[in-house]
Protein backbone atom coordinates (compact mmCIF):
# COMPACT_ATOMS: atom_id res chain seq x y z
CA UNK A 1 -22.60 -19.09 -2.13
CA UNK A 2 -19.92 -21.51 -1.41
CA UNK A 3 -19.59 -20.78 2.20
CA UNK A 4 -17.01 -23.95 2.98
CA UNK A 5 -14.56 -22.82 0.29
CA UNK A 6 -14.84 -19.34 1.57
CA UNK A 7 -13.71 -20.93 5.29
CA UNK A 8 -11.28 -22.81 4.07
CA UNK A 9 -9.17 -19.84 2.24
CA UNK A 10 -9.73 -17.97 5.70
CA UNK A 11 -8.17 -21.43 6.98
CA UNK A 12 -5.38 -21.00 5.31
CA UNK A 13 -4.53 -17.66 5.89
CA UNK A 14 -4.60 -17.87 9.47
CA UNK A 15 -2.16 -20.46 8.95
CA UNK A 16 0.09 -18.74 6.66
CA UNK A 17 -0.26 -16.04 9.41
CA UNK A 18 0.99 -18.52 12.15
CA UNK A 19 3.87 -19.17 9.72
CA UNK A 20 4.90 -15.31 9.18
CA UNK A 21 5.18 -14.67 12.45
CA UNK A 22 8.63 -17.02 12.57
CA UNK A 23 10.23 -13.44 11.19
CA UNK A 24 9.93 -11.40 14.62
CA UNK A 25 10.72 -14.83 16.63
CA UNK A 26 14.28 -14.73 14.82
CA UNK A 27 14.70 -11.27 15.66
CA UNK A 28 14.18 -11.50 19.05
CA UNK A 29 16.74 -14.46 19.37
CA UNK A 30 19.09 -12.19 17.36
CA UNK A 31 18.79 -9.53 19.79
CA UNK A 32 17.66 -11.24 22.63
CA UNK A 33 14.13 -10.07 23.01
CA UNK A 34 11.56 -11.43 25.34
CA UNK A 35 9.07 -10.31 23.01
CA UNK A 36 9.60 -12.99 20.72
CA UNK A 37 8.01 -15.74 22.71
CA UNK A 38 4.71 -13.95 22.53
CA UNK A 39 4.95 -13.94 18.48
CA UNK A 40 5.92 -17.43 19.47
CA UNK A 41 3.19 -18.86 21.38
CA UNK A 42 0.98 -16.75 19.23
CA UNK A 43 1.97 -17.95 15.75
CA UNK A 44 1.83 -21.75 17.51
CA UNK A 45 -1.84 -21.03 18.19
CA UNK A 46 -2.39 -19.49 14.23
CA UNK A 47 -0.95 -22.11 13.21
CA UNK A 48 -2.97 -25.29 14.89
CA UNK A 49 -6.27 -22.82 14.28
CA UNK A 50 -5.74 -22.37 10.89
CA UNK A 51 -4.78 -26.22 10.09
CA UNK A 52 -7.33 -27.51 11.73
CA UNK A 53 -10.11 -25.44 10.11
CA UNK A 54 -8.66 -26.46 6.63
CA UNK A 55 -8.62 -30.44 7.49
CA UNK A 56 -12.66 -30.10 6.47
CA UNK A 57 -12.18 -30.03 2.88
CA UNK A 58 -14.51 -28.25 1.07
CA UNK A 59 -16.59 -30.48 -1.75
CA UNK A 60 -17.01 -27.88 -4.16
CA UNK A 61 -13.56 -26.11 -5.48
CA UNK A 62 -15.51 -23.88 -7.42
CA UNK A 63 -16.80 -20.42 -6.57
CA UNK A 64 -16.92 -16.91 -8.26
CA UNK A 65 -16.59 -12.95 -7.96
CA UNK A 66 -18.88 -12.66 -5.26
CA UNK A 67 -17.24 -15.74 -2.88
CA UNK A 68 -13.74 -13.82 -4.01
CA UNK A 69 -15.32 -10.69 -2.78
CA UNK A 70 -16.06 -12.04 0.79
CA UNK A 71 -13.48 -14.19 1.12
CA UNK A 72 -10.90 -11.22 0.39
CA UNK A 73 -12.94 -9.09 3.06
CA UNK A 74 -12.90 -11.12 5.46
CA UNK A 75 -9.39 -12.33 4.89
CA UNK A 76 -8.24 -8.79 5.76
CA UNK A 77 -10.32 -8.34 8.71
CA UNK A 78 -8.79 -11.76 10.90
CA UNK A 79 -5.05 -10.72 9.20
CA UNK A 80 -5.44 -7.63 10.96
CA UNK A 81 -7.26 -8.69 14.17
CA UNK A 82 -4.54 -11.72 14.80
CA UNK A 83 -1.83 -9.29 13.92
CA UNK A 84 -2.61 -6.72 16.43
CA UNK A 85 -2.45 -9.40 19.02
CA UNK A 86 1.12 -9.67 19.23
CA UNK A 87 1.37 -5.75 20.13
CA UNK A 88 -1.08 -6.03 22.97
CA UNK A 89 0.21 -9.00 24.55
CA UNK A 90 3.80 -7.75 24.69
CA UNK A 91 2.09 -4.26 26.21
CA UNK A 92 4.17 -2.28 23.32
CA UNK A 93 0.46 -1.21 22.38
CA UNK A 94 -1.66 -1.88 24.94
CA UNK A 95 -4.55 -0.13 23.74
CA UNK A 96 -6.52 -2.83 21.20
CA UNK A 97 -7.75 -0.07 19.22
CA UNK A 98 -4.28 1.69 18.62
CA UNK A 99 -2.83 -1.69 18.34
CA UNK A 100 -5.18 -2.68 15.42
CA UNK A 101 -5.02 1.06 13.82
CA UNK A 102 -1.84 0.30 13.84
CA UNK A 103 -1.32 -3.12 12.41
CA UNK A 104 -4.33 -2.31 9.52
CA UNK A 105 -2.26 0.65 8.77
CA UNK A 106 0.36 -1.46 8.35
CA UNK A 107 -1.51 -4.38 6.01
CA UNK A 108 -3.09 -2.01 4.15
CA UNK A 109 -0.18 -0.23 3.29
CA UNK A 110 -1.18 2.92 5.01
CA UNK A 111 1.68 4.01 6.64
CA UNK A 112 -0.27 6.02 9.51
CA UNK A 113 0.62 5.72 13.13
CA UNK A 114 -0.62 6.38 16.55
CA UNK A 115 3.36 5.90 17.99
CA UNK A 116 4.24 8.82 19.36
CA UNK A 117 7.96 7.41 19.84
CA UNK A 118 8.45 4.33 17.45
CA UNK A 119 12.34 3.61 18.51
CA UNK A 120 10.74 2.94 21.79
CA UNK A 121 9.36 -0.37 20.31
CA UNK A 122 11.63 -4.13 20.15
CA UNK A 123 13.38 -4.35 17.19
CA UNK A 124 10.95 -7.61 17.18
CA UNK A 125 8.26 -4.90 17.32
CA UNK A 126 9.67 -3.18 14.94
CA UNK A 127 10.27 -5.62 12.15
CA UNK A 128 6.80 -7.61 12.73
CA UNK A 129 5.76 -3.76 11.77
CA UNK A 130 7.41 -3.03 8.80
CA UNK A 131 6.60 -6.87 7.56
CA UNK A 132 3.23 -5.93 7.83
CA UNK A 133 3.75 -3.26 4.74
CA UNK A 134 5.46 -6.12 3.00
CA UNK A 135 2.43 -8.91 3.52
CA UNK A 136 0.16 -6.40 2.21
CA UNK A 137 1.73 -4.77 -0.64
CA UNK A 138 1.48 -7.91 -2.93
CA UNK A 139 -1.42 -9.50 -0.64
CA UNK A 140 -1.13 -12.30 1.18
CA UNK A 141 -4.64 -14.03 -1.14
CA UNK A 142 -2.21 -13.49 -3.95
CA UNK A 143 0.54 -15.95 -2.33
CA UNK A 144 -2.27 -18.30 -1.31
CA UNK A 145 -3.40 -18.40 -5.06
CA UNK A 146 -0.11 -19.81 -5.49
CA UNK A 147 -0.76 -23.03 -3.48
CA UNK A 148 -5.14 -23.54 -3.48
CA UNK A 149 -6.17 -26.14 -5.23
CA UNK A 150 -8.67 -23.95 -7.30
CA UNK A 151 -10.53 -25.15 -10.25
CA UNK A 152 -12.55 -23.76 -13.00
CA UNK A 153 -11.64 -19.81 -13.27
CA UNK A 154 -11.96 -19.68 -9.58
CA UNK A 155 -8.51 -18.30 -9.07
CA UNK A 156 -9.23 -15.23 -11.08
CA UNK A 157 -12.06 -14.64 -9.61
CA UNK A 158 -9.86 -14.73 -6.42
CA UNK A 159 -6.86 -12.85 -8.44
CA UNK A 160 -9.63 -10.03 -9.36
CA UNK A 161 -10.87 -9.28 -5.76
CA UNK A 162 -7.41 -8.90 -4.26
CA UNK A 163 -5.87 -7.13 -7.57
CA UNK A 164 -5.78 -3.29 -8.32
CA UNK A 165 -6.53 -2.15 -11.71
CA UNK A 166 -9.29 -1.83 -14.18
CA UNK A 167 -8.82 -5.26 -14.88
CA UNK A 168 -6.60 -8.15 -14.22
CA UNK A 169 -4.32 -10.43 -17.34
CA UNK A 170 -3.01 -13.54 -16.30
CA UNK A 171 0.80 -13.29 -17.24
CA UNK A 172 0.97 -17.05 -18.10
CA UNK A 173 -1.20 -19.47 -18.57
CA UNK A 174 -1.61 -20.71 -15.40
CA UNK A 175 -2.80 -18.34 -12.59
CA UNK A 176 -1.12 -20.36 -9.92
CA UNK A 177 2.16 -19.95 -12.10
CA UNK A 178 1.15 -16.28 -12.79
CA UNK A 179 1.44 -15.53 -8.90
CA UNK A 180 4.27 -17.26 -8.48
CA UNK A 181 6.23 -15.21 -10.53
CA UNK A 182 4.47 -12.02 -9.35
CA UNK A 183 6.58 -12.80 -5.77
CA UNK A 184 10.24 -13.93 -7.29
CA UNK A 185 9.73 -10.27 -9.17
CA UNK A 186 8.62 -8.98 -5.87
CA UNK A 187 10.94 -10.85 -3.43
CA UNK A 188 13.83 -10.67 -5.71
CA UNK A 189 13.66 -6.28 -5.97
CA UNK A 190 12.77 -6.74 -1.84
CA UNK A 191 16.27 -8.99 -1.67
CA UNK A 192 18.50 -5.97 -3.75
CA UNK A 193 17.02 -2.89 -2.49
CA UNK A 194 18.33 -4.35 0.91
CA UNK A 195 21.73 -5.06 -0.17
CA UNK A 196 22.11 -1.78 -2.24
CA UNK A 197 21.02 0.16 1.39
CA UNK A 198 23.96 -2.08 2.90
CA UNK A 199 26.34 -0.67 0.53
CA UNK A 200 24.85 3.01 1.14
CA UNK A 201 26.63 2.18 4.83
CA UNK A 202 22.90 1.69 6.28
CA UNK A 203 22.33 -0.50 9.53
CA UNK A 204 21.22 -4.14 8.70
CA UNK A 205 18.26 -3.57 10.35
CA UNK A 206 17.30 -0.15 8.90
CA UNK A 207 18.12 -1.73 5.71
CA UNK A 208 15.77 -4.83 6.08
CA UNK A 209 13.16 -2.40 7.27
CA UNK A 210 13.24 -0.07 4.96
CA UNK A 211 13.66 -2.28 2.12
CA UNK A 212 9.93 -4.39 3.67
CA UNK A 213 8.50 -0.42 3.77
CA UNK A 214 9.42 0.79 0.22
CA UNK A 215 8.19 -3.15 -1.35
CA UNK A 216 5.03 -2.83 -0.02
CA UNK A 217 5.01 1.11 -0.30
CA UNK A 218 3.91 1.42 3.09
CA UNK A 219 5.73 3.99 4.89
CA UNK A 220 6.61 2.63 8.46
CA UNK A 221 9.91 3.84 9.88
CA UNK A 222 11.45 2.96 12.86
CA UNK A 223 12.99 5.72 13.46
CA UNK A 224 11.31 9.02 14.97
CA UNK A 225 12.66 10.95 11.85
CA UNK A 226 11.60 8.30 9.21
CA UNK A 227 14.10 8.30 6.80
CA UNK A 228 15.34 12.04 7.28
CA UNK A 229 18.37 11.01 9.19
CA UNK A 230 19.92 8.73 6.88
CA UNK A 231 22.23 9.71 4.06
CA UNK A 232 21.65 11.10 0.82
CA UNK A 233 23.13 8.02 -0.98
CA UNK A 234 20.47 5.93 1.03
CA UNK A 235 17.39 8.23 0.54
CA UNK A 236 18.39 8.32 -3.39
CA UNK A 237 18.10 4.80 -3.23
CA UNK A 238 14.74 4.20 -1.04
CA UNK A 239 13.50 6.74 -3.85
CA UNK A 240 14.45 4.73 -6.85
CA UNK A 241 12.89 1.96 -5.51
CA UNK A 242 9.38 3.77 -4.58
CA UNK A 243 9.15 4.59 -8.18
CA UNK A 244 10.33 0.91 -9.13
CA UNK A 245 7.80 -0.82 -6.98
CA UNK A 246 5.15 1.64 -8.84
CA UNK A 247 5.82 0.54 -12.09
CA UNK A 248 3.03 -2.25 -13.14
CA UNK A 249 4.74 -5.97 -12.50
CA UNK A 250 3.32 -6.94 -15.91
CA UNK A 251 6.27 -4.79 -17.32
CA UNK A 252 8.78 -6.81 -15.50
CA UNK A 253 7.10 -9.93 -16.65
CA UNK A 254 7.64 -8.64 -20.21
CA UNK A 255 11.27 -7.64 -19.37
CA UNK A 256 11.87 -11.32 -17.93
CA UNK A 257 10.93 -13.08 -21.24
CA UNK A 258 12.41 -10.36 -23.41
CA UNK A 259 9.50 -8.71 -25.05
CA UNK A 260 11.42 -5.14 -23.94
CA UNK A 261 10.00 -3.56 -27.02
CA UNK A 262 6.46 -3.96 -25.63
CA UNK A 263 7.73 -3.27 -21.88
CA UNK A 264 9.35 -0.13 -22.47
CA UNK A 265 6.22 0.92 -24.89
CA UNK A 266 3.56 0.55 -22.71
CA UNK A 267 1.49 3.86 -22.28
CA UNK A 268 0.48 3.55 -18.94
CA UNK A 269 4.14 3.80 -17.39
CA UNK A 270 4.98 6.48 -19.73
CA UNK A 271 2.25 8.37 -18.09
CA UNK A 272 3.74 7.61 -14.47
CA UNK A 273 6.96 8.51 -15.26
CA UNK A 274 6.00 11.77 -17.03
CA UNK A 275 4.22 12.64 -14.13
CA UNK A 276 7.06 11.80 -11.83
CA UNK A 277 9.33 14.21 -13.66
CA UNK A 278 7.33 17.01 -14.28
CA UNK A 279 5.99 17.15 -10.56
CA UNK A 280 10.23 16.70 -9.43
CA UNK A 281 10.98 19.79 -12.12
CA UNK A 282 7.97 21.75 -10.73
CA UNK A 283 8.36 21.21 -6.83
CA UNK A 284 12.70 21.49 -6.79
CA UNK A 285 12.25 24.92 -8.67
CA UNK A 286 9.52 26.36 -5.90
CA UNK A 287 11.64 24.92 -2.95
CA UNK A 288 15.45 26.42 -4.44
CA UNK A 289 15.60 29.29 -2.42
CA UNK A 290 14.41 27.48 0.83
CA UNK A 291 16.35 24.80 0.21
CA UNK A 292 20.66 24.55 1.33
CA UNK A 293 21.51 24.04 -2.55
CA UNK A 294 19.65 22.85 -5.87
CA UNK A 295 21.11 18.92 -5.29
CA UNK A 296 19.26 19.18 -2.05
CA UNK A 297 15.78 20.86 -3.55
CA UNK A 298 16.09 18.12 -5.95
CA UNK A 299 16.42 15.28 -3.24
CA UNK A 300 13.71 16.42 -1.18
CA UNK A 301 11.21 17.11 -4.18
CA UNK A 302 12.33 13.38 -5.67
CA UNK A 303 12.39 11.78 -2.69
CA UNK A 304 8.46 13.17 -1.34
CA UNK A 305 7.21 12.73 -5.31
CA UNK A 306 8.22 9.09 -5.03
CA UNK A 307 7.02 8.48 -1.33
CA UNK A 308 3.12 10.09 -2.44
CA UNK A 309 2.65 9.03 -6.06
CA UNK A 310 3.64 5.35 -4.98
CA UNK A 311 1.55 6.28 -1.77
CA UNK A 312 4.72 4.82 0.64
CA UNK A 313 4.11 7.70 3.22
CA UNK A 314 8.17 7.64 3.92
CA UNK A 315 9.01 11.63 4.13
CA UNK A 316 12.27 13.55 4.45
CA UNK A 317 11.07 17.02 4.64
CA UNK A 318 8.05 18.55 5.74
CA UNK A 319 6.36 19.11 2.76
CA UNK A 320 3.87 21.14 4.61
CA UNK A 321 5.53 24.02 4.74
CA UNK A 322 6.53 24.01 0.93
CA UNK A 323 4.68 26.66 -1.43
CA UNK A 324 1.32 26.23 -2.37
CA UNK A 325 2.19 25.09 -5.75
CA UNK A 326 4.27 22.35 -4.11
CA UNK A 327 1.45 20.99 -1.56
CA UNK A 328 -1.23 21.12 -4.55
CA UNK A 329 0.90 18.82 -6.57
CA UNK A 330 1.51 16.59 -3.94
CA UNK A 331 -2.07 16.70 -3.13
CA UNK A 332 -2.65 15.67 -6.51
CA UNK A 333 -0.44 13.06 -6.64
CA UNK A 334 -1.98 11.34 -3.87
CA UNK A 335 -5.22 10.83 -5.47
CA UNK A 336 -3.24 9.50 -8.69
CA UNK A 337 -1.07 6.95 -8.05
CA UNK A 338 1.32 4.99 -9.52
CA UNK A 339 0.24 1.95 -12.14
CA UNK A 340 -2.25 -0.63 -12.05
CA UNK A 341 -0.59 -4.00 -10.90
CA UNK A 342 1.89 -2.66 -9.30
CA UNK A 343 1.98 -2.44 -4.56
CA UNK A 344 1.14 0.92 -4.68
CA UNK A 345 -2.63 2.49 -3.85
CA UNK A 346 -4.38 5.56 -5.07
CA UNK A 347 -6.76 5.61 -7.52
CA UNK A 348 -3.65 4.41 -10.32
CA UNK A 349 -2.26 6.31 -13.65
CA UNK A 350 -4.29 3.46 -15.89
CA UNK A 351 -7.94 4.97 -15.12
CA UNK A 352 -6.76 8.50 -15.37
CA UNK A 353 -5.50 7.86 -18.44
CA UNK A 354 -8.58 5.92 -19.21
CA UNK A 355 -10.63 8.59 -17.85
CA UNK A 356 -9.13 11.58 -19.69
CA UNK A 357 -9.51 9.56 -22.95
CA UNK A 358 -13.31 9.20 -22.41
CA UNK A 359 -13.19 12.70 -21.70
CA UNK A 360 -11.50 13.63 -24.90
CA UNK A 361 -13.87 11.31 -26.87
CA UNK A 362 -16.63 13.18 -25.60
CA UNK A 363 -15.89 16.41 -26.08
CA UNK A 364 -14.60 15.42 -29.95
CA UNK A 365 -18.44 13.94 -30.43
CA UNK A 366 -19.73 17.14 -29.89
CA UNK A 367 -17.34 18.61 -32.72
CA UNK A 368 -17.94 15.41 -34.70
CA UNK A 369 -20.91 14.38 -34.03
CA UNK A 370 -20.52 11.26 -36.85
CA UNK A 371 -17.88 10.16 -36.25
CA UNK A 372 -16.88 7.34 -34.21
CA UNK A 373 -13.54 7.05 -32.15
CA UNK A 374 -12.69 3.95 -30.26
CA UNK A 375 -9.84 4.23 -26.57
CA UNK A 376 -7.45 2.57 -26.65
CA UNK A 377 -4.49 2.05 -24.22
CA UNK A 378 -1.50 0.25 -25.86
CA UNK A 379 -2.82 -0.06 -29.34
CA UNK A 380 -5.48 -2.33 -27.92
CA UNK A 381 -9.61 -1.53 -28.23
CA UNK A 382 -10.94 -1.06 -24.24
CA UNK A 383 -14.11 -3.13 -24.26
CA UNK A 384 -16.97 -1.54 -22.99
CA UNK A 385 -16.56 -3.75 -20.38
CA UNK A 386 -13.80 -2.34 -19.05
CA UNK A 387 -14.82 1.10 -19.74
CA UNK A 388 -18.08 0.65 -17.28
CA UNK A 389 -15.83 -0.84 -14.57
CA UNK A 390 -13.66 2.57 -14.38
CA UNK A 391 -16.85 4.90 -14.61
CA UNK A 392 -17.78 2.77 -11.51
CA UNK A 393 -15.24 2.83 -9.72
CA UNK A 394 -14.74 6.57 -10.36
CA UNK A 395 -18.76 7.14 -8.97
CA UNK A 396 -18.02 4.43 -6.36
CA UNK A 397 -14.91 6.63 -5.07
CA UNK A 398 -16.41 9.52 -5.19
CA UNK A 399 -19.31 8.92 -3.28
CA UNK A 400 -17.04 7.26 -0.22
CA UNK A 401 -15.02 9.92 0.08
CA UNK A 402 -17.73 12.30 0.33
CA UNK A 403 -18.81 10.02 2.89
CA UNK A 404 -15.87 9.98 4.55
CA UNK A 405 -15.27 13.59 4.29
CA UNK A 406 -18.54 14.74 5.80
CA UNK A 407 -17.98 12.11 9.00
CA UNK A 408 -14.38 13.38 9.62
CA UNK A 409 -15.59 17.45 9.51
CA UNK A 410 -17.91 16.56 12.58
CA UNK A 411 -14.59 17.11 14.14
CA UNK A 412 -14.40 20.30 13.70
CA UNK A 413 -11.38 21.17 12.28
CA UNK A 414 -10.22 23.13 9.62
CA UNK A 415 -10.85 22.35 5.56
CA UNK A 416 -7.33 21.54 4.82
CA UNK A 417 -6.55 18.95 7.82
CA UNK A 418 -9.80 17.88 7.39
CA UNK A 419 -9.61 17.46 2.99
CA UNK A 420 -5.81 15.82 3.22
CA UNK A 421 -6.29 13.63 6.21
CA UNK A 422 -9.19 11.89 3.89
CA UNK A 423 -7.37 12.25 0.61
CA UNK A 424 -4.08 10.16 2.57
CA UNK A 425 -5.83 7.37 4.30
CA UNK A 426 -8.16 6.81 1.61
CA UNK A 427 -5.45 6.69 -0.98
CA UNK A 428 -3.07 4.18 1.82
CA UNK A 429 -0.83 7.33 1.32
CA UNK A 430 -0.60 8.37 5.74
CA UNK A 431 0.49 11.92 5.54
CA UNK A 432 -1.83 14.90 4.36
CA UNK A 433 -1.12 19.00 5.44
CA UNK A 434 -1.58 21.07 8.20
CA UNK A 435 -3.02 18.86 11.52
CA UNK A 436 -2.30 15.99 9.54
CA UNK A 437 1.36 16.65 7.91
CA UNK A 438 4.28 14.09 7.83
CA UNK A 439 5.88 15.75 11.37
CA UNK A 440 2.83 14.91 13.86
CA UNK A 441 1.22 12.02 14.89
CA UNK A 442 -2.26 10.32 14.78
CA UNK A 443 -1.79 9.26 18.70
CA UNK A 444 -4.82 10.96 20.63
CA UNK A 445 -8.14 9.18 21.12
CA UNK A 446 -11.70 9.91 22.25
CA UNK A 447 -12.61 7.98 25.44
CA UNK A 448 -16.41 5.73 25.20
CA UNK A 449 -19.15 5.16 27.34
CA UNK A 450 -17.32 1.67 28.73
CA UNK A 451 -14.22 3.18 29.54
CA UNK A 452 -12.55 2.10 26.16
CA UNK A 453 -10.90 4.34 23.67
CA UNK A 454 -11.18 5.11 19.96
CA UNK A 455 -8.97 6.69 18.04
CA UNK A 456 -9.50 5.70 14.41
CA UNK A 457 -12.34 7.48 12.84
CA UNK A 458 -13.00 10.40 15.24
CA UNK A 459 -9.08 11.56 17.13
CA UNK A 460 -10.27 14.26 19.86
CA UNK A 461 -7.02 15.81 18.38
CA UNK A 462 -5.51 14.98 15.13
CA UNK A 463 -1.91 14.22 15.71
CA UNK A 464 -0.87 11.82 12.59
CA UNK A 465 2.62 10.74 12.18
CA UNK A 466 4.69 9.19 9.47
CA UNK A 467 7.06 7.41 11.73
């Protein structure tokens, strides 16, 4: 294993890191903030850490899956643990477990919170925070792919580790030119969701937030309602833009150099958007008569289909008190997903599709047992290859959430707080039902032995919040 080119990507993400952190300094000077000389002094250190462990140069450029594998793990891990710094040292989270729930719920894209009152936070806080969702939603390995000096296939098997999907297609050529162009799609719909919020009369700052949220399809508000107080205009927009940053990139690629025949043909966001409007239709027709007025049962239902198939976690309504047939959809649509390639989590629309195929195929050898039928997903063959890496993942996916399902029912609650609360943070979605809806909040913790607390994997009260 090449264990000095695995140190030096880590390198250079602490420094990247060191450099993000210039984003909450600026707030704080524009609303002068004390809290921004501890993202300061801390981003200084990230900085001189990271450069210094990248100034050993690694002889060997080359490494595969397995290096791409650990270095994306452990990538995550210091991103998280040097992130939650800032919100200890300011004493806006003084607890180091809540304060690194918090800031891997926010790189992950997770969207839950242990904040009981979020608009108590700086807005320097508060926009370190929602940048989080917006680091994570593209990954940061994917900007550093961008820059390495990677040889021999080395940056896919970097791109491969970090991406989603059943498999991963270099756009162009080049892999470092590939990524590029991944974040001008990515910053450029970040840069006009914000000014399209500006025009729906939205605060700068709720529209810079917001807009960092919904790109990354997080779900961090900063306000105690999440987006329920703004207006209609705004939360049509912020839904829009959920289902936008759904949508596979690839597709925008193919938009960008004009092949629209083949972007607006491809199966897999026909799928997404199929589901998207048949689970709207469904959900506004169960909520009319509790609703003020069919515009507004159509709001809510688009808004809280958009915020869990895109698994963004942002919520309007409390869709735990809907019908059942509501909360079973939405249930359902956490464990979908939106497309492969795209920010959003969940197990994506491409391997269901795939998935239900294979089904299909079986069943039809039964009828026809001579006859041989090949998938395909966009008029192209899926190599067997492909179509062992979904059954995987599939059995792989299972067999952690059962995991996880059995170690979160020592708790003690009931099935449905106990099913959902799995389904959400499994799926980076935040909210579930019951215990666990978009109202509450994840804040209570069980005390240790040493006097410490945790509160990630076993609450002593389940209180999760979507703020």
């Amino acid at each position: 294993m090449n264990f000095r080119m695995i140190v030096y990507i880590v390198g250079q993400l602490i420094r990247v890191e060191g450099v993000l952190f210039v984003v909450p300094v600026i707030t704080s000077f524009v609303y002068h903030e004390k809290e921004g000389f501890v993202y300061g002094v801390i981003g200084s250190l990230l900085f001189v850490i990271g450069f210094l462990i990248t100034l050993i140069k690694p002889k060997n450029n080359i490494f595969y899956i397995k290096e791409g594998c650990v270095a994306t793990a452990l990538c995550w891990i210091f991103l998280s643990l040097f992130g939650a710094l800032p919100f200890i040292f300011t004493g806006e989270i003084p607890n180091f477990t809540d304060a690194i729930f918090e800031t891997v719920s926010g790189f992950t894209t997770t969207g839950s919170s242990i904040l009981d009152d979020v608009e108590a936070l700086s807005h320097t806080s508060l926009i370190w925070r929602s940048f989080t969702h917006w680091i994570g939603g593209m990954g940061v390995l994917i900007f550093l792919l961008a820059v390495l000096p990677l040889t021999g296939g080395s940056n896919v098997n970097l791109m491969k580790a970090e991406s989603p999907g059943p498999q991963v297609d270099k756009a162009l050529p080049q892999v470092k030119n590939t990524t590029r162009l991944l974040y001008v799609i990515y910053g450029s719909l970040t840069v006009l969701e914000f000014i399209v919020l500006l025009f729906t009369k939205l605060p700068v700052f709720d529209s810079i937030c917001m807009a960092f949220g919904t790109a990354g399809t997080g779900g961090f508000g900063i306000l105690n309602t999440s987006c329920g107080s703004y207006p209609i205009a705004s939360q049509w927009v912020i839904t829009i833009f959920m289902l936008l940053f759904g949508v596979n990139f690839n597709v925008y690629v193919l938009i960008i150099f004009k092949r629209f025949k083949k972007a607006f043909n491809t199966e897999e966001v026909k799928a997404y958007f199929s589901i998207v409007l048949v689970s709207i239709i469904i959900i506004s027709i169960s909520i009319y008569k509790s609703s003020s007025g069919a515009f507004q049962a159509l709001t809510d239902s688009a808004f809280q289909v958009a915020s869990v198939v895109t698994t963004t976690g942002f919520s309007t309504a409390d869709f735990n008190t809907w019908p059942t047939i509501a909360r079973v959809i939405m249930v359902l649509l956490m464990f979908s997903g939106a497309c492969a390639g795209s920010t959003a989590g969940g197990i994506k629309v491409s391997r269901v599709c795939i998935a239900f195929k294979v089904f299909i195929r079986e069943i039809n050898s039964f009828l026809h047992p001579r006859e041989v039928k090949t998938i395909r997903m966009d008029n192209k063959v899926i190599d067997t290859k492909t179509l062992r890496s979904v059954t995987i993942y599939f059995i792989t996916y299972a067999f952690i959430f059962i995991i996880s399902l059995v170690l979160i029912a020592l708790d003690g609650h009931d099935l449905v707080t106990t099913f959902t609360s799995v389904v959400a943070t499994f799926n980076n979605i935040g909210p579930g039902l019951e215990m666990v809806g978009p109202t509450s909040n994840f804040a209570s913790s069980v005390p240790l032995a040493n006097g410490c607390s945790y509160s990630i994997c076993w609450p002593a009260d389940w209180r999760f919040s979507r703020c």
